[in-house]
C-alpha atoms as a PDB file:
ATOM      1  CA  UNK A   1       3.333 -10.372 -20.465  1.00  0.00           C
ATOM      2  CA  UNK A   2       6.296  -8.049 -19.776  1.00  0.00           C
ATOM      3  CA  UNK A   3       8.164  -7.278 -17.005  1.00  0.00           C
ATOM      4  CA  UNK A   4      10.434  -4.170 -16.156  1.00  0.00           C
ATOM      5  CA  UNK A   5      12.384  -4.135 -13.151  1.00  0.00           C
ATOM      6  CA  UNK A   6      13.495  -0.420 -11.370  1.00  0.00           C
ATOM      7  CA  UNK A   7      15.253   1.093  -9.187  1.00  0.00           C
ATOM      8  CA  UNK A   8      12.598   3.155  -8.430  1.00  0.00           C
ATOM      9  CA  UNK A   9       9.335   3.478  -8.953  1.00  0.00           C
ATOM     10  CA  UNK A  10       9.858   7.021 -11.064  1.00  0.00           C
ATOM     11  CA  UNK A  11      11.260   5.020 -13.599  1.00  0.00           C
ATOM     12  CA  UNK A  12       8.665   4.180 -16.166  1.00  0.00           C
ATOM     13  CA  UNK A  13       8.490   3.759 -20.319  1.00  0.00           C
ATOM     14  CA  UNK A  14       8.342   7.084 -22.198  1.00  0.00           C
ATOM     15  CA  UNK A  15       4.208   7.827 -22.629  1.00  0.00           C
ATOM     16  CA  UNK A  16       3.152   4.969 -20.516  1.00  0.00           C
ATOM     17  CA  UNK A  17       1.064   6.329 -17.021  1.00  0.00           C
ATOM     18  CA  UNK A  18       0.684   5.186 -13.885  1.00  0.00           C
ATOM     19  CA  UNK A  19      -1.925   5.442 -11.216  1.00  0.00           C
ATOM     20  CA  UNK A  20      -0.171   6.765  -7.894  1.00  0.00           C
ATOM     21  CA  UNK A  21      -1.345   5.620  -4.782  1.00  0.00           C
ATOM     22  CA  UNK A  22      -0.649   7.383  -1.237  1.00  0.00           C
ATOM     23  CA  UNK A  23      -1.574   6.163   2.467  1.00  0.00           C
ATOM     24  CA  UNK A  24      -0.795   7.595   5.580  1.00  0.00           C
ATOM     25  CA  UNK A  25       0.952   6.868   8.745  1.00  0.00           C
ATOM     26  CA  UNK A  26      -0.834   4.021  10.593  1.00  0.00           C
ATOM     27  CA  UNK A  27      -0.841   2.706  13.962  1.00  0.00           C
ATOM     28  CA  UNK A  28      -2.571  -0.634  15.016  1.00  0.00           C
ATOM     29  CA  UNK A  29      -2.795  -1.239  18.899  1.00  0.00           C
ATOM     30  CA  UNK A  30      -4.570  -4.335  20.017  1.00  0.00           C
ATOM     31  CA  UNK A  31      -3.937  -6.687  23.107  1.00  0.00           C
ATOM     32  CA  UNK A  32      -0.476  -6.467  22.933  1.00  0.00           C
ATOM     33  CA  UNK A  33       0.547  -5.852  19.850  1.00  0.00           C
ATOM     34  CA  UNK A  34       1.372  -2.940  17.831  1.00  0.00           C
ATOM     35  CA  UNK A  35       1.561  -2.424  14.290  1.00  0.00           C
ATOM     36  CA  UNK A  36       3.560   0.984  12.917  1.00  0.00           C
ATOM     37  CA  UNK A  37       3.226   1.892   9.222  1.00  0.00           C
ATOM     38  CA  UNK A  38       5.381   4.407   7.899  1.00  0.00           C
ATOM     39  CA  UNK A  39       3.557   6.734   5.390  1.00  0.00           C
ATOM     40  CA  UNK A  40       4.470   5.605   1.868  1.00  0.00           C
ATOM     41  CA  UNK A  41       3.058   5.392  -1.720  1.00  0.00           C
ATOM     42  CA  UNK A  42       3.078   2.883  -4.719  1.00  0.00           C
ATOM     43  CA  UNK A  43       1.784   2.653  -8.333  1.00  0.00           C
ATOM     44  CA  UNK A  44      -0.489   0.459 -10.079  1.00  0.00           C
ATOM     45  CA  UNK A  45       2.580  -0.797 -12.297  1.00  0.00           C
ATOM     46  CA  UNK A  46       3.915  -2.525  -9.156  1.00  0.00           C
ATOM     47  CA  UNK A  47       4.041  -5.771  -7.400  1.00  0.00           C
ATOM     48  CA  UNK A  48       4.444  -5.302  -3.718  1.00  0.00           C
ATOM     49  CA  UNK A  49       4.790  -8.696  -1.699  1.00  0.00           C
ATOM     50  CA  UNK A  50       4.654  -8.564   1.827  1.00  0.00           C
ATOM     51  CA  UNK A  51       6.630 -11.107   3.716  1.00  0.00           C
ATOM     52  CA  UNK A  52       7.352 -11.598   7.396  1.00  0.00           C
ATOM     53  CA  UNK A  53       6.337 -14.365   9.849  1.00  0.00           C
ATOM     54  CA  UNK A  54       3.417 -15.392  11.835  1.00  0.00           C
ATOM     55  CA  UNK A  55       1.713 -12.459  13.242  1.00  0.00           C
ATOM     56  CA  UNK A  56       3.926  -9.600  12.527  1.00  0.00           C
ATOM     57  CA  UNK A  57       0.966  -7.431  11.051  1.00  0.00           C
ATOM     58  CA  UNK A  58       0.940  -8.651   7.245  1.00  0.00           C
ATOM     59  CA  UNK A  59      -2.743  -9.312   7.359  1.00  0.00           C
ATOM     60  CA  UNK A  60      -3.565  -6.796   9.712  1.00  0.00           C
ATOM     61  CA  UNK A  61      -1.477  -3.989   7.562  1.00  0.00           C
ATOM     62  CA  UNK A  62      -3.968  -5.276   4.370  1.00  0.00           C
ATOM     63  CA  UNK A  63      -6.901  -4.216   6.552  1.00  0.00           C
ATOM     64  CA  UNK A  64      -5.716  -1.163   7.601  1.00  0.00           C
ATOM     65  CA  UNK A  65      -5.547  -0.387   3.893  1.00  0.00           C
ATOM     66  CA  UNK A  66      -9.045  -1.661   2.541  1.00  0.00           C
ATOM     67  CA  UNK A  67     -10.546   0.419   5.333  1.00  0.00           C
ATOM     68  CA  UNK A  68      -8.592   3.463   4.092  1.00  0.00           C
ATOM     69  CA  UNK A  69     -10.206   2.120   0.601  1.00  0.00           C
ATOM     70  CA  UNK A  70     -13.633   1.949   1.499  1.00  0.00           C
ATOM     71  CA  UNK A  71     -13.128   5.433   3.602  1.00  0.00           C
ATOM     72  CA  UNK A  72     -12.216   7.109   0.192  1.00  0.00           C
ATOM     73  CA  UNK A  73     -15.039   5.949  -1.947  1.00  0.00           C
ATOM     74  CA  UNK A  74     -17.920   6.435   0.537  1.00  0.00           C
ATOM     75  CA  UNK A  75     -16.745  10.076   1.083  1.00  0.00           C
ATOM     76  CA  UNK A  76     -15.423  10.978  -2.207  1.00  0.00           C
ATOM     77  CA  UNK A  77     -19.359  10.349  -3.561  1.00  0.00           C
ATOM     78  CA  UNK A  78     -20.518  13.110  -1.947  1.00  0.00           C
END
């Protein structure tokens, strides 16, 4: 196993690819809290770790994302 570590993620290995990922701004609103996710992207290269303490929105921020997830593939079969 082999790991690079960037600056960025446009830095990659002459003729190696990447899969690009993209989600959208997000807002989460429930009983008093309020989760805001600035759009952003990543690649499939990456290890993203999300760290933070007890219920600031890590879990909730996963969610958000696996619902985007599922979104895509139901729609994108028709």
């Amino acid at each position: 196993m082999a790991y690079q570590v960037t600056e960025s993620a446009e830095e990659t290995t002459e003729g190696e690819t990447y899969q690009s990922y993209k989600y959208p701004t997000m807002i989460k609103t429930s009983s008093g809290f309020k989760l805001s996710v600035m759009k952003g992207s990543f690649n499939d290269s990456q290890i993203i770790v999300l760290l933070g303490e007890n219920g600031t929105g890590k879990t909730t921020f996963i969610r958000m994302l696996v619902y985007l997830l599922v979104l895509h593939i139901c729609f994108s079969s028709y």
